[in-house]
C-alpha atoms as a PDB file:
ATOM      1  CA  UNK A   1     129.979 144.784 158.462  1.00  0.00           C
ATOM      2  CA  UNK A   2     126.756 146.236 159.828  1.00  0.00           C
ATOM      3  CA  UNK A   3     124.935 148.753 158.450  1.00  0.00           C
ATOM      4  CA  UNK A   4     124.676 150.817 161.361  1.00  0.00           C
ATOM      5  CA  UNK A   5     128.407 151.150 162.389  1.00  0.00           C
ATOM      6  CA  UNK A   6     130.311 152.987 160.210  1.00  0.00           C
ATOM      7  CA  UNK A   7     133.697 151.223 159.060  1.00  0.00           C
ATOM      8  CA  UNK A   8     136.940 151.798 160.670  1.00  0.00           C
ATOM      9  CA  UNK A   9     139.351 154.014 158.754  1.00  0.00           C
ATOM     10  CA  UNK A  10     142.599 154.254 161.070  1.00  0.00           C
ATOM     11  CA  UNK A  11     146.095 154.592 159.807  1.00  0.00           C
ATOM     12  CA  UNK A  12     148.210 151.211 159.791  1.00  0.00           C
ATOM     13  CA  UNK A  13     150.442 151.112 162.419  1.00  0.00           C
ATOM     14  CA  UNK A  14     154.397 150.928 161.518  1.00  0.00           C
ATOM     15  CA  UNK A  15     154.701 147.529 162.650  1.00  0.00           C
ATOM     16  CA  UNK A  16     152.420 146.200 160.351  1.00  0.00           C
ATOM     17  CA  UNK A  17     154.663 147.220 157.912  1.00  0.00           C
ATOM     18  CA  UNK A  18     157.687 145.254 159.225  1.00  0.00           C
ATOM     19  CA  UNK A  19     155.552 142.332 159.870  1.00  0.00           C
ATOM     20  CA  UNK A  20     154.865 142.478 155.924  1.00  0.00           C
ATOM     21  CA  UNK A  21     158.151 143.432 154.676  1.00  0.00           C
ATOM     22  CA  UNK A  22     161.562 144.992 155.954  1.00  0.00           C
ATOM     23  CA  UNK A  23     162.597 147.202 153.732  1.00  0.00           C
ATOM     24  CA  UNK A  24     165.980 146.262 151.733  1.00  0.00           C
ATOM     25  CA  UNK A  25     168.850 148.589 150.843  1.00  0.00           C
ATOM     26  CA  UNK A  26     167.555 149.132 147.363  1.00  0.00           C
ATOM     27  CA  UNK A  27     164.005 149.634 148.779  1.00  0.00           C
ATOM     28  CA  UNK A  28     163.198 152.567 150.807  1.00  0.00           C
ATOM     29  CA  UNK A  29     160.790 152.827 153.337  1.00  0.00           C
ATOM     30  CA  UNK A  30     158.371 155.095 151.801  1.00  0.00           C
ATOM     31  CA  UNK A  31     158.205 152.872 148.477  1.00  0.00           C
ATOM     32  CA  UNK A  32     157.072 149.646 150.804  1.00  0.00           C
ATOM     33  CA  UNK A  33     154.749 152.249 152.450  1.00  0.00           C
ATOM     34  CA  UNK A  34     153.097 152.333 148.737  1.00  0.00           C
ATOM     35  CA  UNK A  35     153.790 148.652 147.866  1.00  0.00           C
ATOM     36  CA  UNK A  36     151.908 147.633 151.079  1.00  0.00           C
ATOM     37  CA  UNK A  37     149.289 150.322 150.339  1.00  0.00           C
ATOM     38  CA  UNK A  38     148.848 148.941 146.828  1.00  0.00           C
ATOM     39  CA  UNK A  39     148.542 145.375 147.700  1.00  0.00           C
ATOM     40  CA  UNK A  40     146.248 145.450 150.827  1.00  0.00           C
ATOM     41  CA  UNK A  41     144.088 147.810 147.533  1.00  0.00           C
ATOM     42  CA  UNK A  42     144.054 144.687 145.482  1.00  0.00           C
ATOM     43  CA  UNK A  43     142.719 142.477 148.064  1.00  0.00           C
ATOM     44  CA  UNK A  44     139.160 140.992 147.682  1.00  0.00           C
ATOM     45  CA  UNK A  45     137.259 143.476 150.458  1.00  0.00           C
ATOM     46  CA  UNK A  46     136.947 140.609 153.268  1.00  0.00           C
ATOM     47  CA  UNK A  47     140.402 139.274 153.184  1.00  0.00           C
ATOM     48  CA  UNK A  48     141.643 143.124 153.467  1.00  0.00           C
ATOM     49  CA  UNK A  49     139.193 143.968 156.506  1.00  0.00           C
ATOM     50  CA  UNK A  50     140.583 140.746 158.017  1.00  0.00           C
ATOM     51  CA  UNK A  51     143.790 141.224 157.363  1.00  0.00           C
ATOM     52  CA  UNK A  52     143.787 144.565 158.750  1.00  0.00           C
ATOM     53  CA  UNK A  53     141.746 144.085 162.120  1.00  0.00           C
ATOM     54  CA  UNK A  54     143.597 140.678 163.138  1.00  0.00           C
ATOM     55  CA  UNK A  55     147.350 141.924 162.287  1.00  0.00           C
ATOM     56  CA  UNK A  56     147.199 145.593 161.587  1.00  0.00           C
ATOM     57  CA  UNK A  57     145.385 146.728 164.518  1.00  0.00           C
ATOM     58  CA  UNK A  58     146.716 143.448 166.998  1.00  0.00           C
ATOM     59  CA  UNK A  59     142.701 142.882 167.107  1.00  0.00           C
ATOM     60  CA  UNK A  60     143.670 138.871 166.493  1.00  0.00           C
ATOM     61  CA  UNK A  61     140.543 136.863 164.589  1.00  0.00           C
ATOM     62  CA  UNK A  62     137.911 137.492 167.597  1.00  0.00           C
ATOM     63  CA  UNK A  63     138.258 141.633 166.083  1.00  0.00           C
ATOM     64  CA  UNK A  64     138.284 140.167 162.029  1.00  0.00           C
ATOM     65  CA  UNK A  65     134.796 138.277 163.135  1.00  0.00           C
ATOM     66  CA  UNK A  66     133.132 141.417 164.757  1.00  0.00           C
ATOM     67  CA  UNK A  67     134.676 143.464 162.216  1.00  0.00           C
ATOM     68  CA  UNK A  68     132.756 141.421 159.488  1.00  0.00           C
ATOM     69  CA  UNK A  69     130.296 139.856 161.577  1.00  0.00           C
ATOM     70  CA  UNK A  70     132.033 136.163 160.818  1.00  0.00           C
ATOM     71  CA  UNK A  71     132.789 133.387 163.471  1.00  0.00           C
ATOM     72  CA  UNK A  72     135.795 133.434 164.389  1.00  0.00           C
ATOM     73  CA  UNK A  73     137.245 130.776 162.595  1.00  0.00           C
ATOM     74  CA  UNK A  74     136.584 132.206 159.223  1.00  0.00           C
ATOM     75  CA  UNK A  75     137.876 135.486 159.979  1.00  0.00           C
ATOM     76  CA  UNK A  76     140.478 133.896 160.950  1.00  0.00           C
ATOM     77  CA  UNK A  77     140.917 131.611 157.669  1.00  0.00           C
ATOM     78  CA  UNK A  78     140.448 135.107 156.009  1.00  0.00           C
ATOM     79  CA  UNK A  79     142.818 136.780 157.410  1.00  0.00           C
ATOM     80  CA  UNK A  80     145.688 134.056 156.830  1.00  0.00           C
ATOM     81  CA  UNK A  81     144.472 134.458 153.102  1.00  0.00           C
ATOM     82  CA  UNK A  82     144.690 138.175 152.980  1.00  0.00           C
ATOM     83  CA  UNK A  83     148.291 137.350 154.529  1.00  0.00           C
ATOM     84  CA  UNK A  84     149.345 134.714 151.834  1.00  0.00           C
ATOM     85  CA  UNK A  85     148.313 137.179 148.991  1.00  0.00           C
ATOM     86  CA  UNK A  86     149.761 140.301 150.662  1.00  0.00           C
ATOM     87  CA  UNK A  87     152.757 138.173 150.826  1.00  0.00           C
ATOM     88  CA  UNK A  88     153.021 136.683 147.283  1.00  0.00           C
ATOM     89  CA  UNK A  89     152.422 140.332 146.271  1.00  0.00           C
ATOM     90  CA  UNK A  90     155.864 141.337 148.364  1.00  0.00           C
ATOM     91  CA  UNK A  91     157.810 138.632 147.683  1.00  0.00           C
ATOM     92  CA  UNK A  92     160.416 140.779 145.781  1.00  0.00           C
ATOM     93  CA  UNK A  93     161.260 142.732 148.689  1.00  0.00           C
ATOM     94  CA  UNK A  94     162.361 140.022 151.538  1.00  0.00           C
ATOM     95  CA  UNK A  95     165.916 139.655 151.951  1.00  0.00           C
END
């Protein structure tokens, strides 16, 4: 990130949610809405800025890299990390 643009504080869109994890029956939505809140927290700062300008704003790896000012390619690689971890961390709740 640069230091003279200010970082992007948006809310995640819905579908970023689903793309994560459908909620089950035993799951409602608003505890996935904290689950997914929780474990994009616990992610290292890069893989969670990557994560959420590739998939949760549909900005792809060409947004990750401006976002943090990487090629593309790591950005990318970044991003597929912050998915595997957000992932592990929401394993429980796939059907």
């Amino acid at each position: 990130m640069t230091v003279d643009r200010p970082p992007r504080c948006r809310p995640l869109p819905s579908h970023l949610v689903e793309a994560v994890a459908a909620p089950g029956a035993e799951v409602s939505h608003p505890e996935v809405l904290d689950r997914l809140d929780s474990a994009l927290a616990a992610l290292p700062p890069a893989e969670r800025a990557a994560v959420v300008a590739a998939h949760g704003y549909a900005e792809g790896p060409v947004g990750a890299a401006i976002e943090l000012d990487l090629e593309t390619e790591d950005a990318d690689a970044l991003a597929r990390n912050g998915l595997q971890l957000l992932r592990a961390a929401l394993a429980d709740l796939e059907p």
